[in-house]
Protein backbone atom coordinates (compact mmCIF):
# COMPACT_ATOMS: atom_id res chain seq x y z
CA UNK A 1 139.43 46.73 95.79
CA UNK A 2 135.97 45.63 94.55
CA UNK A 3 135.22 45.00 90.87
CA UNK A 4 133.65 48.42 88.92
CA UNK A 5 129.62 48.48 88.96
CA UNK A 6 128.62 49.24 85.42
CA UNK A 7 124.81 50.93 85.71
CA UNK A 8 122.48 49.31 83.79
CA UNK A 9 119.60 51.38 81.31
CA UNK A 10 116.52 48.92 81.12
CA UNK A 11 113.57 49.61 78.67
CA UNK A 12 110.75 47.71 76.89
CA UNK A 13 112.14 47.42 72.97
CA UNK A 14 108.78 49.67 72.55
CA UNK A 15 109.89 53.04 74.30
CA UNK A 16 111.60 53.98 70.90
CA UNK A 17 109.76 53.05 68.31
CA UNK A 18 108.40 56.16 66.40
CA UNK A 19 111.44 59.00 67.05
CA UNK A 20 109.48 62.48 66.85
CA UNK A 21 110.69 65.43 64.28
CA UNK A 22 114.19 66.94 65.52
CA UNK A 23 115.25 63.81 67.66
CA UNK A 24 118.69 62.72 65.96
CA UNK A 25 119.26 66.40 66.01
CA UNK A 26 118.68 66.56 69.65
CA UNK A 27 120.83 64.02 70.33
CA UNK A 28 123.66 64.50 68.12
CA UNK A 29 123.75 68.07 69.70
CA UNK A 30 122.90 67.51 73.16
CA UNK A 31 125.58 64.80 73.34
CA UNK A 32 127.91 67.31 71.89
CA UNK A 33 127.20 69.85 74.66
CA UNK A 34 127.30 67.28 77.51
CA UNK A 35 130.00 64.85 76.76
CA UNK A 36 130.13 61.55 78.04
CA UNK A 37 132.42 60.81 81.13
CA UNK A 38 131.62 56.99 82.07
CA UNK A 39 132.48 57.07 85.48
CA UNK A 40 130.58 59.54 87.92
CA UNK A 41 131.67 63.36 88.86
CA UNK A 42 130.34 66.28 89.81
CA UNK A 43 129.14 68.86 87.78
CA UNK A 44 129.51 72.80 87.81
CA UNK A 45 126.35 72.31 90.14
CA UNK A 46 128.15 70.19 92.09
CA UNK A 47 125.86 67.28 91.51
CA UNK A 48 126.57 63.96 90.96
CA UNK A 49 126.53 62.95 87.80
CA UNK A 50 127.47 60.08 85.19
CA UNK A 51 127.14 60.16 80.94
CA UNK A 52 126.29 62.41 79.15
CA UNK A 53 124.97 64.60 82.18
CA UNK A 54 122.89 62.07 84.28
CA UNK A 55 122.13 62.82 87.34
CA UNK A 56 122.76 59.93 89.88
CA UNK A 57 121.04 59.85 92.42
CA UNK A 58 122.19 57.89 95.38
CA UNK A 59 123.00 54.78 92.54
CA UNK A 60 127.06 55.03 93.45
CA UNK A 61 126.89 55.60 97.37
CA UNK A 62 129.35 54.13 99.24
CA UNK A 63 131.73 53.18 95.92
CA UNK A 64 134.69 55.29 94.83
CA UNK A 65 134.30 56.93 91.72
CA UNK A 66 136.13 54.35 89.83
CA UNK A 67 133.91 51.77 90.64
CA UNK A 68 130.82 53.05 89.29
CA UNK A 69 130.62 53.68 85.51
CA UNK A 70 128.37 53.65 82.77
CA UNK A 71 129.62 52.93 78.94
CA UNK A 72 129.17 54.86 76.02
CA UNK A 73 126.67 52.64 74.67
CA UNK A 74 124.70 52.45 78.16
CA UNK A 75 124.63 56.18 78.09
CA UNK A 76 123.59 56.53 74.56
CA UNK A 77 120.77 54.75 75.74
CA UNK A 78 119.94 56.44 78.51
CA UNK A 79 120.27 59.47 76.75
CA UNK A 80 117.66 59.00 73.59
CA UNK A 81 115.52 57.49 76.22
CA UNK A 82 115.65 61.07 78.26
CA UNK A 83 115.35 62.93 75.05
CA UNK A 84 112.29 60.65 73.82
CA UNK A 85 110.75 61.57 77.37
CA UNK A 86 112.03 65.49 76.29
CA UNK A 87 110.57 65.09 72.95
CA UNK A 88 106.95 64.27 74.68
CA UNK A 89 107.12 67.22 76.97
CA UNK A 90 107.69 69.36 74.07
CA UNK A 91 104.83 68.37 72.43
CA UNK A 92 102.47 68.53 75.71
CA UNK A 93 103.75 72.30 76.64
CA UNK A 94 104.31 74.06 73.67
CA UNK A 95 101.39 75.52 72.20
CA UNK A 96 102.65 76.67 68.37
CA UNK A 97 104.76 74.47 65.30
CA UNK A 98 108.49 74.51 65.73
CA UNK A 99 110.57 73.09 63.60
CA UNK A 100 113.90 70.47 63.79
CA UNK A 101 116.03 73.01 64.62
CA UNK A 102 113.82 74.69 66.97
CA UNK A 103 112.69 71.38 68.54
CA UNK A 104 116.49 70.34 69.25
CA UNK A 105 117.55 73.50 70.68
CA UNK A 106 114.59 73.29 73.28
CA UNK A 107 115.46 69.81 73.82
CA UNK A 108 119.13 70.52 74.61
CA UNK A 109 117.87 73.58 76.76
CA UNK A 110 115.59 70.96 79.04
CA UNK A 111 117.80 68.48 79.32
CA UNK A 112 120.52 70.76 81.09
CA UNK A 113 117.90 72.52 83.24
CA UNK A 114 114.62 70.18 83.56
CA UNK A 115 111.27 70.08 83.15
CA UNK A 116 109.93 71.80 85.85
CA UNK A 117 112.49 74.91 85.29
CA UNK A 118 111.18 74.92 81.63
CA UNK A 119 107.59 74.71 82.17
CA UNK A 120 107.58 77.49 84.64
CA UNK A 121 110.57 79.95 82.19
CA UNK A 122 109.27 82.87 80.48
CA UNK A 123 111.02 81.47 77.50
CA UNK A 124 108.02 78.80 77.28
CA UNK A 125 105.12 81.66 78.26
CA UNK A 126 106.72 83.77 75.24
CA UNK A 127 107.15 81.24 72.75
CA UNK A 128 103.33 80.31 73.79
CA UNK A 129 102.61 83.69 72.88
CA UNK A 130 104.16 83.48 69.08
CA UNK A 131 107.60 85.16 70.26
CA UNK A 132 109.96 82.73 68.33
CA UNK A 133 112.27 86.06 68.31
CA UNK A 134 112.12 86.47 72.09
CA UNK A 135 113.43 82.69 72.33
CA UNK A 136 117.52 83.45 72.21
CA UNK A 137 117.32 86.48 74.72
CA UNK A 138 115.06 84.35 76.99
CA UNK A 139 118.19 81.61 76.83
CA UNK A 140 120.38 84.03 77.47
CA UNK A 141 119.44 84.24 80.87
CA UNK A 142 120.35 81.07 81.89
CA UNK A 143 123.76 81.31 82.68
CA UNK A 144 124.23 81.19 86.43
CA UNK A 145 125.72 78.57 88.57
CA UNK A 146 124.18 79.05 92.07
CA UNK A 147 123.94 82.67 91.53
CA UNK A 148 127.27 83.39 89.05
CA UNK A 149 127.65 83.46 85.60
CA UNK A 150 129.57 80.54 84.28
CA UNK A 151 131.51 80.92 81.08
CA UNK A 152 130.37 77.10 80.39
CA UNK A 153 126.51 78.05 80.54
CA UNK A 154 127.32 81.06 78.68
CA UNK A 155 129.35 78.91 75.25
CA UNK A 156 126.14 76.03 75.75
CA UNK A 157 123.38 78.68 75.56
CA UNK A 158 124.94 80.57 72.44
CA UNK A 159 125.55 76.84 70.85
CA UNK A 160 121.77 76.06 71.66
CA UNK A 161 121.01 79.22 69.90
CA UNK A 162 122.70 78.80 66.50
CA UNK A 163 121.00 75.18 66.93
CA UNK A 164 117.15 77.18 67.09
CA UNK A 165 117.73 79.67 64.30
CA UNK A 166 119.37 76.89 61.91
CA UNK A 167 123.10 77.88 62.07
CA UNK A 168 124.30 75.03 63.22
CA UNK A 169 123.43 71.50 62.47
């Protein structure tokens, strides 16, 4: 049996060096909702995946899933580095002030469903608009699984909610 294949994060020391308004927030919750599993699986998307929710992409071919991990403090890393990355996006798309709480629960929302699906949601076209009360329905809808609503989606959208009104810290 070959020796486990820890994945290594590398970033310039300068990537993280102002954190924007909401970010420990982000990632206190956003780790909460994803979990960290070192070693890869697949997700309820069936993708492969590694961390706190990263998506591999070819990375572990050809190893059994033992033999390609990455540690907690690998995927902390990798994490605040997506989140930064998040963080940016936020401020590039949305047009009107949010604050921590409102900034986090976006964040969390991205991370699990990516840019592209964000940039093109109604959510971001209402909140453009000034509809900070249309933002929990508009998460609401994102709950399927290739076409079926999954209980899992369901529980992380509600917690992502009480995260953008300010219930939950």
């Amino acid at each position: 049996m070959s020796k486990p294949r820890s994945l290594m994060v590398v970033a310039t020391s300068a990537v993280l060096v102002l954190t924007p308004i909401g970010f420990e927030l982000s990632k206190r919750k956003t780790a909460e909702a994803e979990g960290l599993v070192e070693q890869r699986y697949m997700d309820v998307g069936q993708y492969e995946t590694i961390g706190y929710g990263q998506r591999l992409y070819g990375e572990c071919d050809n190893l059994k899933p033992e033999e390609c991990n990455l540690p907690k403090a690998q995927s902390e890393f990798a994490l605040q580095l997506e989140l930064y990355r998040i963080h940016k996006l936020l401020d590039a798309t949305v047009k009107v002030s949010l604050n921590e709480s409102q900034r986090a629960a976006l964040s969390m929302f991205i991370y699990n469903v990516g840019d592209k699906a964000f940039k093109n949601s109604t959510l971001l076209k209402e909140l453009n608009k000034g509809c900070y009360q249309c933002v929990p329905n508009e998460l609401r809808k994102w709950i399927n699984v290739r076409g079926k609503p999954n209980k899992g989606l369901k529980n992380r959208r509600e917690k992502e909610i009480r995260v953008w009104v300010g219930s939950e810290k």
